[in-house]
C-alpha atoms as a PDB file:
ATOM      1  CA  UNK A   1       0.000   0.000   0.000  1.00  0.00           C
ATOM      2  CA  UNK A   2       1.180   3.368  -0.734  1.00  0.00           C
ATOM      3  CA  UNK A   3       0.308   6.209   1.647  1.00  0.00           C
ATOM      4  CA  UNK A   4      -0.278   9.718   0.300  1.00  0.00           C
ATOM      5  CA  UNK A   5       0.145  12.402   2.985  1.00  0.00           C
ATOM      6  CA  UNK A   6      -1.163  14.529   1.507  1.00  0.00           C
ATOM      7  CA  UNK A   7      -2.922  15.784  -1.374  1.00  0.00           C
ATOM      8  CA  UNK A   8      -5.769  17.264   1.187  1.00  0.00           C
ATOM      9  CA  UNK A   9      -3.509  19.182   3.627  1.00  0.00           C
ATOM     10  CA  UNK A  10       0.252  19.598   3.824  1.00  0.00           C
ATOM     11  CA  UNK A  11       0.775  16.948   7.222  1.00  0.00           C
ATOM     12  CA  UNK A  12       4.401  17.521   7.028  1.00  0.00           C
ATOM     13  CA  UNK A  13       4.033  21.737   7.500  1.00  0.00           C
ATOM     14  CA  UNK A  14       1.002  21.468  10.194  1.00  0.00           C
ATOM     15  CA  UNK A  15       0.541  18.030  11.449  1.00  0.00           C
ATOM     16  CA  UNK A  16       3.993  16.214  12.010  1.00  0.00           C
ATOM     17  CA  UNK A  17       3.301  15.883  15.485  1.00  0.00           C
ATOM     18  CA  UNK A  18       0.155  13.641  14.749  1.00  0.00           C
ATOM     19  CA  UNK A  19       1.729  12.013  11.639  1.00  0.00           C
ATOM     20  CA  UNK A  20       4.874  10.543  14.129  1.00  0.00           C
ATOM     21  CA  UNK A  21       2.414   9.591  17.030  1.00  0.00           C
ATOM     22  CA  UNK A  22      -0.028   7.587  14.470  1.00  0.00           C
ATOM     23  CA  UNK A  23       3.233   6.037  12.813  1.00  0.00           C
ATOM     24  CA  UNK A  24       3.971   4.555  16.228  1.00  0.00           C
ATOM     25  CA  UNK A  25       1.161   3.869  16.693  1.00  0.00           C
ATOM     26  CA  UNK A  26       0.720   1.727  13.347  1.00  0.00           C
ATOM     27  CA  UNK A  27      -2.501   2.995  12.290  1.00  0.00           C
ATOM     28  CA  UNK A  28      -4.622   5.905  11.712  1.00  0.00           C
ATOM     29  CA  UNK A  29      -8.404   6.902  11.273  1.00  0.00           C
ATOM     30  CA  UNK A  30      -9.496   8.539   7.739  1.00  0.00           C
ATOM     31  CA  UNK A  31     -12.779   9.967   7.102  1.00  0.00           C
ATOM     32  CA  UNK A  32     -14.271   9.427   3.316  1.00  0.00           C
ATOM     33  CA  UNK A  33     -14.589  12.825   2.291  1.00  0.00           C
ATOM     34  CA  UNK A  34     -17.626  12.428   0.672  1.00  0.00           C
ATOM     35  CA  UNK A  35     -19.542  10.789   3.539  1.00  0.00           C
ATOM     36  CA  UNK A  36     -17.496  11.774   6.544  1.00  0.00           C
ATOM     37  CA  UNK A  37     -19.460   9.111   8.922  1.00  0.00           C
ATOM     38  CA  UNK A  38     -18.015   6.290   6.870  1.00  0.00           C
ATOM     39  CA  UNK A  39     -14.816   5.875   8.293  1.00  0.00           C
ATOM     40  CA  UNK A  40     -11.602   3.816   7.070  1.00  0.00           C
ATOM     41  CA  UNK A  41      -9.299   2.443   9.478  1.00  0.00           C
ATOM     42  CA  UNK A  42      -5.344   2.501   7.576  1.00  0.00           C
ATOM     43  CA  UNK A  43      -2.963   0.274   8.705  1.00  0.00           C
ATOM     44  CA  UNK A  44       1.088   2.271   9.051  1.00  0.00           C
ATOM     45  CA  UNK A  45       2.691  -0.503   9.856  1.00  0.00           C
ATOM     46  CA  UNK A  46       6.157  -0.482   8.235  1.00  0.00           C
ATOM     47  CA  UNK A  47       5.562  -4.284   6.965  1.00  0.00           C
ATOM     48  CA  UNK A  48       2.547  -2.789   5.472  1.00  0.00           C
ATOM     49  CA  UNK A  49       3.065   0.255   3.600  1.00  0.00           C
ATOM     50  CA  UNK A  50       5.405  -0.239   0.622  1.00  0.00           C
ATOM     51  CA  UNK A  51       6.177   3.697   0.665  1.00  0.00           C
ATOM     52  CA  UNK A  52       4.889   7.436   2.047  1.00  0.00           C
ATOM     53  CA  UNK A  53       4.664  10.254  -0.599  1.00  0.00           C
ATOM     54  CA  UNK A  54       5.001  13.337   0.809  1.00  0.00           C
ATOM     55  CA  UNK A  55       3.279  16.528  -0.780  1.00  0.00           C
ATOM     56  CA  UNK A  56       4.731  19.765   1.067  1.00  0.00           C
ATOM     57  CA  UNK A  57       5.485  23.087   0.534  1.00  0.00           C
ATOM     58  CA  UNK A  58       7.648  23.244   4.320  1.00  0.00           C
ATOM     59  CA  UNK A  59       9.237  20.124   5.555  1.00  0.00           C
ATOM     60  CA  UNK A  60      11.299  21.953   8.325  1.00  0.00           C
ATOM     61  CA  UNK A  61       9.308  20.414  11.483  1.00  0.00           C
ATOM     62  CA  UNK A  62       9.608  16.884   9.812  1.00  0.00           C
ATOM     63  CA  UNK A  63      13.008  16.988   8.855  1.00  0.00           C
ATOM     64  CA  UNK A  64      13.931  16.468  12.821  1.00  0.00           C
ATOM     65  CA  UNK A  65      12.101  12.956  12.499  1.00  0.00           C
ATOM     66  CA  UNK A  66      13.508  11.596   9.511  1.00  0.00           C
ATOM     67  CA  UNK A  67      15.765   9.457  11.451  1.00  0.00           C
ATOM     68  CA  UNK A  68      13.075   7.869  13.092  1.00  0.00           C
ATOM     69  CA  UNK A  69      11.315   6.932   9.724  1.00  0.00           C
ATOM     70  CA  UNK A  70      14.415   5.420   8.770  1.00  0.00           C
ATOM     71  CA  UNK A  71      14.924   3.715  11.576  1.00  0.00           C
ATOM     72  CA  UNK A  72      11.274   2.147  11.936  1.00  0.00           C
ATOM     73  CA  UNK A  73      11.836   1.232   8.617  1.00  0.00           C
ATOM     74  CA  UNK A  74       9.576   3.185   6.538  1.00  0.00           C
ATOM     75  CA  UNK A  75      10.604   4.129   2.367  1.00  0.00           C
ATOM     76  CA  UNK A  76       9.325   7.816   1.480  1.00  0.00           C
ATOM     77  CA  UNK A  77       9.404  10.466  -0.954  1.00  0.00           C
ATOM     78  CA  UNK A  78       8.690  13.952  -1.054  1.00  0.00           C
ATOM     79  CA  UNK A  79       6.724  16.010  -3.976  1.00  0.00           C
ATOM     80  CA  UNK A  80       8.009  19.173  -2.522  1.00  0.00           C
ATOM     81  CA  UNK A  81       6.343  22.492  -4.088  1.00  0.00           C
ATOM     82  CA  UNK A  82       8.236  25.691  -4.547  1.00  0.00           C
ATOM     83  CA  UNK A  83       7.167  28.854  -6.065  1.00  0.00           C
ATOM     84  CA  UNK A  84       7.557  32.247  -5.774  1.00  0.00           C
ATOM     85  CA  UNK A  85       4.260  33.756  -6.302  1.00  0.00           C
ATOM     86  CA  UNK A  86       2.839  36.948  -5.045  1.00  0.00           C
ATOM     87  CA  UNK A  87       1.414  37.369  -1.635  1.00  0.00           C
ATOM     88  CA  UNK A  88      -1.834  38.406  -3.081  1.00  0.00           C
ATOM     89  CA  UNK A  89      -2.141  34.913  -4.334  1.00  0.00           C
ATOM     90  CA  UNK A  90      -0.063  32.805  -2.296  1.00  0.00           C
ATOM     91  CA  UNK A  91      -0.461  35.018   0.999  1.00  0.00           C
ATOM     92  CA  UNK A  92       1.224  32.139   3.772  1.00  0.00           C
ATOM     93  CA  UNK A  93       3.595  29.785   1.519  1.00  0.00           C
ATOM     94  CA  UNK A  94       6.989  30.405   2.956  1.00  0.00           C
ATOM     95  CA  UNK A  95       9.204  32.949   1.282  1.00  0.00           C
ATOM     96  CA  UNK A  96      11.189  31.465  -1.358  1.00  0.00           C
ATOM     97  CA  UNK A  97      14.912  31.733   0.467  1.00  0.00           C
ATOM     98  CA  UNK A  98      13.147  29.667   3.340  1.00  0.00           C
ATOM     99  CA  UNK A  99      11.759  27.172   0.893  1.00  0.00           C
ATOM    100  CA  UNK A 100      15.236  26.871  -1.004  1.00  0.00           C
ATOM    101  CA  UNK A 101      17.004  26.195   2.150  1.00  0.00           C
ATOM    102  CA  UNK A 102      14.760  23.569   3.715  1.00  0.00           C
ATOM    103  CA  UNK A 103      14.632  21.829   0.483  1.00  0.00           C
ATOM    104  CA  UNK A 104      18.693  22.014   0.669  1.00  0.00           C
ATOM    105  CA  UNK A 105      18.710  20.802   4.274  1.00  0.00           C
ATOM    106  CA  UNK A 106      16.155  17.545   3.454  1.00  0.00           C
ATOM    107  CA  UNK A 107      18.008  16.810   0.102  1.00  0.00           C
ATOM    108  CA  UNK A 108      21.234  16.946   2.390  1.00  0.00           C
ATOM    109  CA  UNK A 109      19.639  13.567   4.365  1.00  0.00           C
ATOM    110  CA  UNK A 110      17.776  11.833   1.474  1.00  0.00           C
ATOM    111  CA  UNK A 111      19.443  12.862  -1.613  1.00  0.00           C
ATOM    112  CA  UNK A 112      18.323  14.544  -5.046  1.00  0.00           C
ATOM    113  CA  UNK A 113      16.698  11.262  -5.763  1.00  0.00           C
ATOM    114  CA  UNK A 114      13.699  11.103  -3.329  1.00  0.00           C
ATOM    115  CA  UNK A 115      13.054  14.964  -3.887  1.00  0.00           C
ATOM    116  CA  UNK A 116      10.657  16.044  -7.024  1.00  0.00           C
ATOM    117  CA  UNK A 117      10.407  19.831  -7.027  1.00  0.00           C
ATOM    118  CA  UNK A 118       6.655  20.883  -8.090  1.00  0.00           C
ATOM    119  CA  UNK A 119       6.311  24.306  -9.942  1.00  0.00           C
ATOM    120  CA  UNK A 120       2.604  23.918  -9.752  1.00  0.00           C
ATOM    121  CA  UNK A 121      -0.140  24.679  -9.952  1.00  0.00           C
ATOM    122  CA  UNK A 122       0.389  27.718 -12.845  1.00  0.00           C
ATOM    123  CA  UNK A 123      -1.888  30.331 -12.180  1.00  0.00           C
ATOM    124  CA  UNK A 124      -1.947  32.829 -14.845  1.00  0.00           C
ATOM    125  CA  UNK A 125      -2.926  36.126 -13.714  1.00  0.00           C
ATOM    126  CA  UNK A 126      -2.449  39.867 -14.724  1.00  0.00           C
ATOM    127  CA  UNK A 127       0.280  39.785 -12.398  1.00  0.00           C
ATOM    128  CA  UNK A 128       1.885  36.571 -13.224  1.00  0.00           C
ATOM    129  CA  UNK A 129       1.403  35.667 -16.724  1.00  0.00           C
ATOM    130  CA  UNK A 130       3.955  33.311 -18.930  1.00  0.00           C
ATOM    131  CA  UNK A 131       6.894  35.797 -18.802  1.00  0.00           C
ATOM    132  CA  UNK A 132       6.480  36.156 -14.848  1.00  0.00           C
ATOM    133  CA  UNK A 133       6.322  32.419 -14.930  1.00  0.00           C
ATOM    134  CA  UNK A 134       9.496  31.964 -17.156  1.00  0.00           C
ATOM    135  CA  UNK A 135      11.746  33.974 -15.255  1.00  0.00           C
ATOM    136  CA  UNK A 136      10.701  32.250 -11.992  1.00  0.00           C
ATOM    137  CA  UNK A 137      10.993  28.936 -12.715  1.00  0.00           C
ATOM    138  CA  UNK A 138      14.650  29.596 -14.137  1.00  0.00           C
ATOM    139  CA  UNK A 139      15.232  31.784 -11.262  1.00  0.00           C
ATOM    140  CA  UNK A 140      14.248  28.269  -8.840  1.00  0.00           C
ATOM    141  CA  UNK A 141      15.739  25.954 -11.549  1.00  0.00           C
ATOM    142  CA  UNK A 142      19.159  27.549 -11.336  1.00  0.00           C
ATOM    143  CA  UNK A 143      19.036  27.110  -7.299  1.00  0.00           C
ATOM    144  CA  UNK A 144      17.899  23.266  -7.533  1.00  0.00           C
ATOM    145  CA  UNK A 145      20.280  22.021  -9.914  1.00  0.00           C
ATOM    146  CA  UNK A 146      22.050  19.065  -8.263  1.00  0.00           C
ATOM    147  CA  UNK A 147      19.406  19.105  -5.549  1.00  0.00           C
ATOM    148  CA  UNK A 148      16.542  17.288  -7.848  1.00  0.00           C
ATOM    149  CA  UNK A 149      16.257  15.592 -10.944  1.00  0.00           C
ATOM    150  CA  UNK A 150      12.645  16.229 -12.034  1.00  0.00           C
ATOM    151  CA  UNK A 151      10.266  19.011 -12.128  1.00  0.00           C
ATOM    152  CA  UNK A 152       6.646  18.949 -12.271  1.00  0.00           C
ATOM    153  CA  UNK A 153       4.406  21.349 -13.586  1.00  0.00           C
ATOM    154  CA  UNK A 154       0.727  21.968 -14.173  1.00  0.00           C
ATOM    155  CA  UNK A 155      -1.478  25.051 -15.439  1.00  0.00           C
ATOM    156  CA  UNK A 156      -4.045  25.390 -12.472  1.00  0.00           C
ATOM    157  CA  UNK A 157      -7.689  23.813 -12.635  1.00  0.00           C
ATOM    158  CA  UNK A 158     -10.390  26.851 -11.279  1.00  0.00           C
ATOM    159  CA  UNK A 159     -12.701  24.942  -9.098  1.00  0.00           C
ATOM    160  CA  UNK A 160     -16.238  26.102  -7.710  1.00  0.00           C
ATOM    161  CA  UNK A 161     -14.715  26.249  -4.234  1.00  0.00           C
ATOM    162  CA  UNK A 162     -11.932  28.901  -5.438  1.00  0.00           C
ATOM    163  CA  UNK A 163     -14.761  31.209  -6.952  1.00  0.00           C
ATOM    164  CA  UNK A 164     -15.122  33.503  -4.352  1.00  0.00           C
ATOM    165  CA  UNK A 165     -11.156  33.923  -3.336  1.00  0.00           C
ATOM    166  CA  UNK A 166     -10.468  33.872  -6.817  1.00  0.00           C
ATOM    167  CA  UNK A 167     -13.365  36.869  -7.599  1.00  0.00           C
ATOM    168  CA  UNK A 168     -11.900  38.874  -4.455  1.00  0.00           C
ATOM    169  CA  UNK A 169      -8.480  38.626  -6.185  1.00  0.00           C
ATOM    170  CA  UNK A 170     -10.108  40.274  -8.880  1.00  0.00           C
ATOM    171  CA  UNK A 171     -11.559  42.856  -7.853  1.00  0.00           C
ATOM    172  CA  UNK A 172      -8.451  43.756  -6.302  1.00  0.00           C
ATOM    173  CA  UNK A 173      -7.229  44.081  -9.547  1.00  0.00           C
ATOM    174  CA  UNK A 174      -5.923  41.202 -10.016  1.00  0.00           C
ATOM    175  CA  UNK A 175      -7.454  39.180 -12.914  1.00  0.00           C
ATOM    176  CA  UNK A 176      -7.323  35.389 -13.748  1.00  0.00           C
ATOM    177  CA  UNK A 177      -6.410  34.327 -17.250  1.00  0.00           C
ATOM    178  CA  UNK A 178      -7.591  31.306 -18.326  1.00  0.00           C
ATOM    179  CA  UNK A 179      -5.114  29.013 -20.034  1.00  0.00           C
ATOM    180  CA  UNK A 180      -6.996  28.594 -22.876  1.00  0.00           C
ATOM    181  CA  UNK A 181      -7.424  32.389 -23.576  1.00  0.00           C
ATOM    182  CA  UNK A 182      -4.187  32.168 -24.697  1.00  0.00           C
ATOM    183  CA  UNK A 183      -2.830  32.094 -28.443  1.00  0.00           C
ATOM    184  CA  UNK A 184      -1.624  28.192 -28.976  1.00  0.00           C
ATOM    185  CA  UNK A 185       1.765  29.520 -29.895  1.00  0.00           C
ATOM    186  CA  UNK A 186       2.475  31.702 -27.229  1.00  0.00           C
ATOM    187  CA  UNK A 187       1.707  28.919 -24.854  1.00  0.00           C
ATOM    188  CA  UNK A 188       3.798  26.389 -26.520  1.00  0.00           C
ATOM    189  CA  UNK A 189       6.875  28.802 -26.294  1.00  0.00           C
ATOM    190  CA  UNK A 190       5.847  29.127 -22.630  1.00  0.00           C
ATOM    191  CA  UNK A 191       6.036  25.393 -22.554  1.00  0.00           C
ATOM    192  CA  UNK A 192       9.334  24.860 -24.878  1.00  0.00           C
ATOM    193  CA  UNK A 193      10.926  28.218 -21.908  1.00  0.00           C
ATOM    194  CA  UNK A 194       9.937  25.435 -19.586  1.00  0.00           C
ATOM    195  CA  UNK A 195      11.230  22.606 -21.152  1.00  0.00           C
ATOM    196  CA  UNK A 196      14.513  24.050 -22.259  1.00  0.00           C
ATOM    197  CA  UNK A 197      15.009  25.677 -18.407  1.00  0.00           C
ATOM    198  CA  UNK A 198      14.643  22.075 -16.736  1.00  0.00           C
ATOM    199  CA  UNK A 199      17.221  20.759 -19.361  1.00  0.00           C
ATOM    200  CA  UNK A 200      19.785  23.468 -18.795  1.00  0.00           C
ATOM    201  CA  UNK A 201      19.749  22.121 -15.355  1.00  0.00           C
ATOM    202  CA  UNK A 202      19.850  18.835 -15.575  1.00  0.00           C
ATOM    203  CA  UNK A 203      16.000  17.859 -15.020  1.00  0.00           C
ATOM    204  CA  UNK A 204      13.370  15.910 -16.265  1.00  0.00           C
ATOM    205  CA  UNK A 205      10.321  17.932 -16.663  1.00  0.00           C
ATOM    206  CA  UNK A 206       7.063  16.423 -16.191  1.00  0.00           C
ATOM    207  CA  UNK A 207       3.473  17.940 -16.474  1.00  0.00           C
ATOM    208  CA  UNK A 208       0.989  16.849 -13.314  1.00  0.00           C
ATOM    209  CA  UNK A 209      -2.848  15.764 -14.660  1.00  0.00           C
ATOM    210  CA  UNK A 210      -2.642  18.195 -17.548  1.00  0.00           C
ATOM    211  CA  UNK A 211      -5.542  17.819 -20.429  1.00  0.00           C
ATOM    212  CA  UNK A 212      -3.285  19.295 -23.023  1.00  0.00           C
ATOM    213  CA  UNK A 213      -0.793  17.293 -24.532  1.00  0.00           C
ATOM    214  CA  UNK A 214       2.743  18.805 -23.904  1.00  0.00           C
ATOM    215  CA  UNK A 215       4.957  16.424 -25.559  1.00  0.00           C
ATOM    216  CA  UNK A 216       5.346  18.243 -28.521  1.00  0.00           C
ATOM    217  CA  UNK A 217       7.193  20.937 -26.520  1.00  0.00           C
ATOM    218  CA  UNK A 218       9.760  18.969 -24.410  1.00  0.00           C
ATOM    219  CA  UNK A 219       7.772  17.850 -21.199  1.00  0.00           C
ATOM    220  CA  UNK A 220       6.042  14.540 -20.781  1.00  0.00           C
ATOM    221  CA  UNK A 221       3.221  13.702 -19.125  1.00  0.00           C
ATOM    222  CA  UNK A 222       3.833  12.275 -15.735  1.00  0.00           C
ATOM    223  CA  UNK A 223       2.860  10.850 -12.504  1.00  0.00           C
ATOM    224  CA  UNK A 224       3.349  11.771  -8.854  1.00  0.00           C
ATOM    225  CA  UNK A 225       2.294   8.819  -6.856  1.00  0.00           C
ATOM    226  CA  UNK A 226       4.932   7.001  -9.527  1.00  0.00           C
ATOM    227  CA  UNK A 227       5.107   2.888  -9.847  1.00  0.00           C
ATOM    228  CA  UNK A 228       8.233   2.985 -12.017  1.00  0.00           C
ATOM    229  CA  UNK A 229       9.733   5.852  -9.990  1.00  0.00           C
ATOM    230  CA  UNK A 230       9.061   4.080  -7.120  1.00  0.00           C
ATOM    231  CA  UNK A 231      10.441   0.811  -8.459  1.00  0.00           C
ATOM    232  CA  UNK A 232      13.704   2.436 -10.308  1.00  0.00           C
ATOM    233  CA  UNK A 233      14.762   4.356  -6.532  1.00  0.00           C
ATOM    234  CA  UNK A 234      13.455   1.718  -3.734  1.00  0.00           C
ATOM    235  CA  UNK A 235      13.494  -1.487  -5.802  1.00  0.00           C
ATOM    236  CA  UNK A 236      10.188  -2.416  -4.852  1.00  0.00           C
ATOM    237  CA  UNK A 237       7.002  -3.508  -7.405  1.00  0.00           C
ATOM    238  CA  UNK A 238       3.758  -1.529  -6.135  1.00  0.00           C
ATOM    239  CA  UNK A 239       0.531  -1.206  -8.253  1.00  0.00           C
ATOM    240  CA  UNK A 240       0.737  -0.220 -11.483  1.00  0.00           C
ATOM    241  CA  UNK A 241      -3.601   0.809 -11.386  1.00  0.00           C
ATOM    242  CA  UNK A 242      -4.077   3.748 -12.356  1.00  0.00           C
ATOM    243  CA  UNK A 243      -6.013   5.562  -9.180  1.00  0.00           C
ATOM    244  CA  UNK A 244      -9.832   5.860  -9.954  1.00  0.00           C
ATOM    245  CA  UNK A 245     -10.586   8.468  -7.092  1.00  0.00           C
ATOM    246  CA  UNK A 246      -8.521  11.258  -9.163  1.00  0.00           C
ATOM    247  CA  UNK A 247      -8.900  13.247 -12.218  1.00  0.00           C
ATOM    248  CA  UNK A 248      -9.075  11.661 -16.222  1.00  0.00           C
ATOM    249  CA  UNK A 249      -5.645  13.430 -16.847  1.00  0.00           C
ATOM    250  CA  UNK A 250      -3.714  12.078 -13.689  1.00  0.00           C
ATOM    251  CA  UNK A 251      -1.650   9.088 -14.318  1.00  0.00           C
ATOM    252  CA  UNK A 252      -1.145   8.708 -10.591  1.00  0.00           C
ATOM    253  CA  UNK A 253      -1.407   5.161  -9.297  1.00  0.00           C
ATOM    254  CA  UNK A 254      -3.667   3.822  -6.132  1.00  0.00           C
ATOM    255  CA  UNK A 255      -2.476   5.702  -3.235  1.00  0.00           C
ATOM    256  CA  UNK A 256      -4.193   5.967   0.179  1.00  0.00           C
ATOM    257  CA  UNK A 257      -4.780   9.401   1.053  1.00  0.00           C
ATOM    258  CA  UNK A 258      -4.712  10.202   5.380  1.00  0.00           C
ATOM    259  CA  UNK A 259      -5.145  13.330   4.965  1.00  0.00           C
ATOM    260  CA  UNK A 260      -8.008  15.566   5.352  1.00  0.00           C
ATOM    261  CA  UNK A 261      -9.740  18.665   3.114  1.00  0.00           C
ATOM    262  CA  UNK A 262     -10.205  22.080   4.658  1.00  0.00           C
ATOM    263  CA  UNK A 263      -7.203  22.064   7.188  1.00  0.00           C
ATOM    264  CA  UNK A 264      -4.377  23.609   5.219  1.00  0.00           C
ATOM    265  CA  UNK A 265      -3.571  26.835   6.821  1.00  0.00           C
ATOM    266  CA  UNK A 266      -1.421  28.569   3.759  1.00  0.00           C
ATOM    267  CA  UNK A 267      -5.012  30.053   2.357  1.00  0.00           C
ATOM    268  CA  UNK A 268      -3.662  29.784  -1.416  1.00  0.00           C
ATOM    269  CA  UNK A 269      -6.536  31.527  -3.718  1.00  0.00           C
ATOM    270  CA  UNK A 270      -6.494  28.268  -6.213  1.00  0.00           C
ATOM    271  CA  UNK A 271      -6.321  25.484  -3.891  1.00  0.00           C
ATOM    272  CA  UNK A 272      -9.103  22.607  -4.397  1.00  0.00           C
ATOM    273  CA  UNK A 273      -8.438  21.428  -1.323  1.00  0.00           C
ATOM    274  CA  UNK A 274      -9.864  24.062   0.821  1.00  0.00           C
ATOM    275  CA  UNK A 275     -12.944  25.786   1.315  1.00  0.00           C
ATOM    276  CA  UNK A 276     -11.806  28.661   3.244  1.00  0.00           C
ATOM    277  CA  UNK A 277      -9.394  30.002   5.438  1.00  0.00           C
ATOM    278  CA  UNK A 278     -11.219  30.254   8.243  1.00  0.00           C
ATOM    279  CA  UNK A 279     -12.345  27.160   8.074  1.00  0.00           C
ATOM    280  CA  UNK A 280      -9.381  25.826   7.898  1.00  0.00           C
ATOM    281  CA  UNK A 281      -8.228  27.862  10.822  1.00  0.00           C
ATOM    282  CA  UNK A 282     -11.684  26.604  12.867  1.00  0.00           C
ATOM    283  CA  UNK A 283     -10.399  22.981  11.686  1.00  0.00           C
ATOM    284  CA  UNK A 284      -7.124  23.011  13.355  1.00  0.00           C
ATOM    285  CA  UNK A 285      -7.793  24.878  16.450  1.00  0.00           C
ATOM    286  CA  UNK A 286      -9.999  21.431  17.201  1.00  0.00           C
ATOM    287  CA  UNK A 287      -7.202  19.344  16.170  1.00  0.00           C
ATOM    288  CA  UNK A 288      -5.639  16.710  18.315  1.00  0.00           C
ATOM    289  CA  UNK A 289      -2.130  15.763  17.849  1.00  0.00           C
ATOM    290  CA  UNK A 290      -3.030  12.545  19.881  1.00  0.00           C
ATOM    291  CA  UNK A 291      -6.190  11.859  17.977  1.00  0.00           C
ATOM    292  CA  UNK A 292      -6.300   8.801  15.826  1.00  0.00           C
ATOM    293  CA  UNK A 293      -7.397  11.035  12.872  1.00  0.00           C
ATOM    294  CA  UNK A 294      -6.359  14.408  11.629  1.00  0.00           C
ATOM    295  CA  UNK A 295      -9.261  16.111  13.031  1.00  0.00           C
ATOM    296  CA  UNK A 296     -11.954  15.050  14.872  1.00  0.00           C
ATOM    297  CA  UNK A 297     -12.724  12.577  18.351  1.00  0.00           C
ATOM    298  CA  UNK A 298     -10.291  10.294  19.945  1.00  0.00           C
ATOM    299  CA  UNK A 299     -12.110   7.750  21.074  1.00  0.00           C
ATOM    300  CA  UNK A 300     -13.845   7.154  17.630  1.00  0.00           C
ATOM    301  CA  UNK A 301     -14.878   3.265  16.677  1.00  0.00           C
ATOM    302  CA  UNK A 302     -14.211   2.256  13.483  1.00  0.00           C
END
């Protein structure tokens, strides 16, 4: 079994404590987001998960506990996003010299080779169109090189949730292009600028669950819960299913997810995975670190 933690909430940034005591522990509670009375009980023991992906944009408070993984045994990975996009739309992320460092420190115990940088999702705004985008991906390429060997990318999916953050963004001037409102050739020189930039230093670019078919300009469609990646770095044979919970586009195999939606506390005005801020912020103020799920009772019966 391969654990995903998380595509719902960043565990590593805001919930390490929890993650390390429900490792020990060997198991953990997970609520079906859908139906949040029907509730899945997920074995963590080491025998049983084959390997933990990661998603984070701040691994500093788990980087002190990495030991302790290795010890107990457990194989991981980390999908590690860094950007460097206004405050206006990513208002809590951390800045871009603390990202680059932590990234350098966690790289420094598990190598380039468990580390994929993600330059995603691509919002394109009035602020940040391709040329902003261009310049700060080489500007973040140029500081990874040696520390990762693939990039993933994505243009952003606008959700219903993200409506009203993404209409208050507007009308503080700041508008949302659509992808598609762009010319096809100026977006496949975006995605060639792309392309060539993760070459020049010595990655392989990769797009994340994209519709459009970037082939033709350098990057190939890719996979972040990975069965050959996972079986070219840990040696190990995992499913090779394609996962039916996400999107057509994603090539992502069967992962179970322990995370949980509306708990991220970064407030980005795109993200699927939350709601709002506030509730987000009302989420983890009731969360227990020595719960057996990310938020809600302790004494729950599966």
């Amino acid at each position: 079994m391969i654990i995903s933690a998380s595509r719902r909430t960043d565990i590593p940034a805001f919930f390490t404590d929890w993650l390390m005591k429900r490792l020990r522990g060997g198991y953990c509670l997970v609520p079906n987001p859908l139906n949040p009375k029907q509730v899945s009980f997920v074995c963590l023991k080491p025998e049983d998960v084959d390997v933990i992906v990661f998603w984070t944009r701040n691994a500093a408070p788990l980087l002190p506990h990495l030991k302790e993984l290795d010890d107990l045994g457990y194989r991981y990975y980390f999908l590690y996003t860094v950007m460097s996009n206004p405050r206006s739309i990513d208002p809590r992320s951390p800045a871009l010299g603390t990202s680059l460092e932590t990234l350098s420190r966690l790289v420094a115990h598990v190598g380039p080779q468990r580390v994929i940088w993600r330059y995603d999702p691509i919002l394109f705004t009035t602020m940040t169109g391709p040329r902003f985008h261009v310049k700060t991906y080489g500007q973040i390429a140029r500081a990874l090189r040696g520390l990762t060997g693939r990039s993933i990318i994505s243009t952003v999916d606008l959700y219903r949730k993200t409506e009203k953050r993404l209409r208050a963004l507007s009308a503080a001037g700041v508008e949302v292009i659509d992808y598609t409102d762009y010319k096809e050739d100026e977006m496949a020189d975006f995605m060639r600028a792309l392309a060539h930039t993760a070459r020049d230093h010595a990655m392989n670019i990769q797009s994340c669950a994209q519709m459009q078919d970037l082939e033709p300009h350098g990057i190939a469609r890719g996979k972040c819960v990975d069965d050959g990646y996972i079986q070219d770095v840990f040696g190990i044979e995992v499913t090779h299913k394609k996962d039916p919970s996400q999107r057509k586009a994603c090539g992502c195999v069967i992962s179970k997810d322990i995370g949980m939606y509306d708990t991220c506390l970064y407030g980005c005005v795109y993200c699927y995975a939350t709601r709002s801020l506030e509730m987000a912020k009302k989420n983890f103020q009731s969360h227990d670190p020595d719960a057996q799920m990310l938020i809600g009772p302790n004494d729950f019966k599966s």
